[in-house]
N, C-alpha and C. Protein backbone atom coordinates (compact mmCIF):
# COMPACT_ATOMS: atom_id res chain seq x y z
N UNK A 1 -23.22 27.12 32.85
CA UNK A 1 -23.83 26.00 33.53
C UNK A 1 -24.10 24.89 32.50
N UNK A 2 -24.08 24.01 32.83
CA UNK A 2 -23.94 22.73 31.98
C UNK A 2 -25.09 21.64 32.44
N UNK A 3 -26.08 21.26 31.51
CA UNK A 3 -27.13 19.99 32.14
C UNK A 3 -26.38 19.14 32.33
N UNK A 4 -27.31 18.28 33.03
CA UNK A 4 -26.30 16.81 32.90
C UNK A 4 -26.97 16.09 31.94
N UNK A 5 -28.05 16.18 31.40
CA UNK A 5 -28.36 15.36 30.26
C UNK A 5 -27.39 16.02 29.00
N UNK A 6 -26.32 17.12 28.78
CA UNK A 6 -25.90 17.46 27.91
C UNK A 6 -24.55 16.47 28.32
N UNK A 7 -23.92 16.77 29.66
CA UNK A 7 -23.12 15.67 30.27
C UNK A 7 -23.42 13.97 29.44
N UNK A 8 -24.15 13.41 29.60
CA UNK A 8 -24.47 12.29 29.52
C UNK A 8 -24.26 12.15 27.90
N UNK A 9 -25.41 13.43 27.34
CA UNK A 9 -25.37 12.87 25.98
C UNK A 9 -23.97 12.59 25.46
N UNK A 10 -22.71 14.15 25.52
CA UNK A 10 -21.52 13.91 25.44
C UNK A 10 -20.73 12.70 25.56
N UNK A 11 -20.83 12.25 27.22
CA UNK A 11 -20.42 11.19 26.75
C UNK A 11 -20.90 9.79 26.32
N UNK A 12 -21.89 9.64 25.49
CA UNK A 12 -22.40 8.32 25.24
C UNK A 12 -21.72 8.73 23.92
N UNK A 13 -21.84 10.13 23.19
CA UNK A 13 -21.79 10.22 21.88
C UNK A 13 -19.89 9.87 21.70
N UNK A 14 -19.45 10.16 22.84
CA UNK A 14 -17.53 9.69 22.48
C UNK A 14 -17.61 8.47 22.05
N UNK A 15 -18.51 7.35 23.06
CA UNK A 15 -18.68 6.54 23.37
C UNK A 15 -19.05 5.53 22.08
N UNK A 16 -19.38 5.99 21.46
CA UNK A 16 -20.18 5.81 20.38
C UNK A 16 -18.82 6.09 18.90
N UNK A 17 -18.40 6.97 19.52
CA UNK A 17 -17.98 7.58 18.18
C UNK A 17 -16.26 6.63 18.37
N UNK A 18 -15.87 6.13 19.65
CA UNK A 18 -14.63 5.11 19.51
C UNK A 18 -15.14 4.06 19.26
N UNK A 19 -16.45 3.22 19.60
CA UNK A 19 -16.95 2.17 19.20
C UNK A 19 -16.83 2.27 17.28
N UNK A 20 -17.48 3.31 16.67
CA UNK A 20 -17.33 2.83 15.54
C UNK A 20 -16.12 3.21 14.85
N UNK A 21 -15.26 4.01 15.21
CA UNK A 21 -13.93 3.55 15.00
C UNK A 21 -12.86 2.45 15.04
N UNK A 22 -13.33 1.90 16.13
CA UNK A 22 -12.85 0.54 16.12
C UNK A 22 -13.41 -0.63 14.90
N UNK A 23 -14.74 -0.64 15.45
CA UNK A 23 -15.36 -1.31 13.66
C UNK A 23 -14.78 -1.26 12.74
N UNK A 24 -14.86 0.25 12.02
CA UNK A 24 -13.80 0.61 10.84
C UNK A 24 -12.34 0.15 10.54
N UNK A 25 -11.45 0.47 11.92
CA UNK A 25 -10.55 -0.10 12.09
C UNK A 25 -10.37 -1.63 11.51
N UNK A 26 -11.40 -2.49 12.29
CA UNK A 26 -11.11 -3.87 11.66
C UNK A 26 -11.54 -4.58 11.01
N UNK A 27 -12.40 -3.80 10.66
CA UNK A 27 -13.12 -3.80 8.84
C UNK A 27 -12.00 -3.72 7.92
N UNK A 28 -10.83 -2.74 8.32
CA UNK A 28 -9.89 -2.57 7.17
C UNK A 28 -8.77 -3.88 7.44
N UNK A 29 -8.82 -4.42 8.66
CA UNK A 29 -7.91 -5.50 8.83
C UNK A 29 -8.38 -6.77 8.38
N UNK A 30 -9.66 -6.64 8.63
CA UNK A 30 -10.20 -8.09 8.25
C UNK A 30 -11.05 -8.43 6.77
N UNK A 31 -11.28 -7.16 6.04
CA UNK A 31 -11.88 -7.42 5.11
C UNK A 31 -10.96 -6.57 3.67
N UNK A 32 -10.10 -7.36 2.77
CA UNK A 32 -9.20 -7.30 2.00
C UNK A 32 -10.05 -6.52 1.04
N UNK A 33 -11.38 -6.71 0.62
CA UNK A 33 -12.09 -6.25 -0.42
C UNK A 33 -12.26 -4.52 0.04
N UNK A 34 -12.85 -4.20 1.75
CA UNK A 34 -12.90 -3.13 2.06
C UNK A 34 -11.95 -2.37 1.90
N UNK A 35 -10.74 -2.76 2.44
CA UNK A 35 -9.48 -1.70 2.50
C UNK A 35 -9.02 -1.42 1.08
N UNK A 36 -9.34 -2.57 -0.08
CA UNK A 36 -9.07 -1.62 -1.26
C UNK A 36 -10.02 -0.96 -2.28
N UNK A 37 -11.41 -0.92 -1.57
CA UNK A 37 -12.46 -0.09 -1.98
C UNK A 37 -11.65 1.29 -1.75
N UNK A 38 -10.97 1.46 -0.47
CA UNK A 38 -10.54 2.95 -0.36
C UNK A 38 -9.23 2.97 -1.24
N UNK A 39 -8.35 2.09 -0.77
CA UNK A 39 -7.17 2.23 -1.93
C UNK A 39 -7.64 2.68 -3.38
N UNK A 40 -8.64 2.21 -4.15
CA UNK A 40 -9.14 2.57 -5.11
C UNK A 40 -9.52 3.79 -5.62
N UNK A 41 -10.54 3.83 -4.51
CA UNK A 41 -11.44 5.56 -4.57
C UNK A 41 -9.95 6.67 -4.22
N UNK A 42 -8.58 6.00 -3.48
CA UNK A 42 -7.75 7.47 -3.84
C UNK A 42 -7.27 7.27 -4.96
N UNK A 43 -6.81 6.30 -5.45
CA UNK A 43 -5.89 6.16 -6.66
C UNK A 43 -6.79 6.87 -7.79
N UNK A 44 -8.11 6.98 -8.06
CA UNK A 44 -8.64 7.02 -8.90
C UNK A 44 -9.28 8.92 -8.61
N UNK A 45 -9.00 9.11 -7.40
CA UNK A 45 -9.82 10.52 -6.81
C UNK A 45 -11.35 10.06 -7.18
N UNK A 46 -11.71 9.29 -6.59
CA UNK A 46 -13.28 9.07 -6.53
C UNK A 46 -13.64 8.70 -5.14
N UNK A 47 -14.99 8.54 -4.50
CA UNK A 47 -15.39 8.64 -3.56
C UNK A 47 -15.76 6.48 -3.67
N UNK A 48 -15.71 6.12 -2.50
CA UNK A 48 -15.66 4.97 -2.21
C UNK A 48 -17.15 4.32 -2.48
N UNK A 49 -18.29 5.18 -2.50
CA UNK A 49 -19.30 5.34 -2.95
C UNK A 49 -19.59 5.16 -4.48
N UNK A 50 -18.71 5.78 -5.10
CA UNK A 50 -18.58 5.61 -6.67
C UNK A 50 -17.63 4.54 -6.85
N UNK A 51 -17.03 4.05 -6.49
CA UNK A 51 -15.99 2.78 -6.53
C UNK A 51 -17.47 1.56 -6.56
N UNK A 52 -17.95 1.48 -5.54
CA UNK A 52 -19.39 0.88 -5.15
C UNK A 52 -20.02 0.41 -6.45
N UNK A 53 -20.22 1.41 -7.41
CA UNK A 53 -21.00 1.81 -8.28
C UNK A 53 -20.34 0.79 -9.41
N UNK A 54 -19.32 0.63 -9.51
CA UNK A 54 -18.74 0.09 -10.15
C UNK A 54 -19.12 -1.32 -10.91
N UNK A 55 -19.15 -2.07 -12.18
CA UNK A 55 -19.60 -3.28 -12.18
C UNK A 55 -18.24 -4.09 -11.51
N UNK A 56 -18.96 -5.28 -11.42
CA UNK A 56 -17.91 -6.41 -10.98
C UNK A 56 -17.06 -5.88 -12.04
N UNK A 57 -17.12 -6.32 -12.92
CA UNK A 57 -16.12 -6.79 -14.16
C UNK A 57 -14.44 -5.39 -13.45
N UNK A 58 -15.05 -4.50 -13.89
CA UNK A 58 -14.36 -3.73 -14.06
C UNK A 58 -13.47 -3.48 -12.57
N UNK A 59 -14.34 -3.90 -11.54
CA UNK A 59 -13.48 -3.90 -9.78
C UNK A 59 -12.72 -4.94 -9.93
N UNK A 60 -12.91 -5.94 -10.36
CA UNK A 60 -11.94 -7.35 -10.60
C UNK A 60 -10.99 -6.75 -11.55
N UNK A 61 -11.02 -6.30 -12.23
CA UNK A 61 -9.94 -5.72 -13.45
C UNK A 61 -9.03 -4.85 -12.61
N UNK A 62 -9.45 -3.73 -11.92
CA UNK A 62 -8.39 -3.40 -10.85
C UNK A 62 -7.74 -3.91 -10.26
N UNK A 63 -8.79 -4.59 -9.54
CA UNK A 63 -7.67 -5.56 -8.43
C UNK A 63 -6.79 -6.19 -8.64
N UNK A 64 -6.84 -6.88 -10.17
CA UNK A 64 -5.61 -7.89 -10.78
C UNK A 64 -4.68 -6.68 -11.60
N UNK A 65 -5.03 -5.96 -11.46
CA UNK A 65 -4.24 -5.03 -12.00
C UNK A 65 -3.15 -4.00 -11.16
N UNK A 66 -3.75 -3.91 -9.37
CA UNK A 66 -3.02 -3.52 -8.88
C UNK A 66 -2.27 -4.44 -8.22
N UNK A 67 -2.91 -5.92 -7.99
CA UNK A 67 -1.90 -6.85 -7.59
C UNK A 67 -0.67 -7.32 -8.56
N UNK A 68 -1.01 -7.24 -9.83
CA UNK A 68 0.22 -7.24 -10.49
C UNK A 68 1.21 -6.45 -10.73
N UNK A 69 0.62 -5.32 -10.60
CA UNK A 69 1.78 -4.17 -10.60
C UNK A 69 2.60 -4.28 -8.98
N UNK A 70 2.02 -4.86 -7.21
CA UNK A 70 2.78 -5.32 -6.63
C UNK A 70 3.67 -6.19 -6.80
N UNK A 71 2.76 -7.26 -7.35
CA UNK A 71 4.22 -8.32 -7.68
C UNK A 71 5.30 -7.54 -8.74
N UNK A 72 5.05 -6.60 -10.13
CA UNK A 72 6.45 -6.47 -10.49
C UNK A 72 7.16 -6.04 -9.70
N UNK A 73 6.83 -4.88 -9.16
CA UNK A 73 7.38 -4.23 -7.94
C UNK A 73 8.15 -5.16 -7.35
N UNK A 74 7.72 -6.20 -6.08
CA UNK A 74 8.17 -6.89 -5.48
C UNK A 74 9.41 -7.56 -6.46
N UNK A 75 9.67 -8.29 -7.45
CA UNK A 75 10.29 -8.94 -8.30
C UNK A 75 11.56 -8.12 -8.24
N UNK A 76 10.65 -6.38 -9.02
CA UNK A 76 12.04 -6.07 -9.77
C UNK A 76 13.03 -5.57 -8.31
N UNK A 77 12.25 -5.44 -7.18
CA UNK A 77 13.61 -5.28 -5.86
C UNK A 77 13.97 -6.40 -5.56
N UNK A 78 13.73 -7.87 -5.18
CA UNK A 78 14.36 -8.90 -5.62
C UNK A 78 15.77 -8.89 -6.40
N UNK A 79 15.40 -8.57 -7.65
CA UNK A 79 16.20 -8.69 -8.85
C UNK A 79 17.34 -7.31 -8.36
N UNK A 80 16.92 -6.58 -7.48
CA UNK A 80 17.71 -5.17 -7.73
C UNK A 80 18.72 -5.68 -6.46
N UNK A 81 18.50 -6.53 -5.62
CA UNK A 81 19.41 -7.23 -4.42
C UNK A 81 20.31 -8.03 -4.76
């Protein structure tokens, strides 16, 4: 037998739980800094939390560091066409 307040809670909690999926979702579309907080925390096997932790200096040093390693990338297939 099943309450219906267990009913209800269930589904508010789906309810809830696609709402903030979606958030997340376009958190990673709309915010360039977020989506490579995680790019980071895998490249590095650290938790996105410890990425956080990080000083500026050294998150800016990544970032120009993995955007440049896209552009060689990008270049040297260019060059390889």
């Amino acid at each position: 037998m099943q309450l219906a307040g267990c009913r209800v809670w269930t589904t508010t909690t789906k309810m809830r739980k696609k709402a903030i999926s979606k958030d997340i979702y376009w958190l990673f579309e709309d915010d360039p800094v977020f989506a490579f907080e995680f790019s980071l925390a895998e490249a590095l096997h650290k938790t996105v939390r410890e990425i956080r932790k990080m000083d500026e200096w050294e998150f800016a040093a990544w970032s120009i560091y993995f955007a440049r390693r896209e552009q060689q990338r990008e270049l040297a297939e260019k060059k390889g066409n």
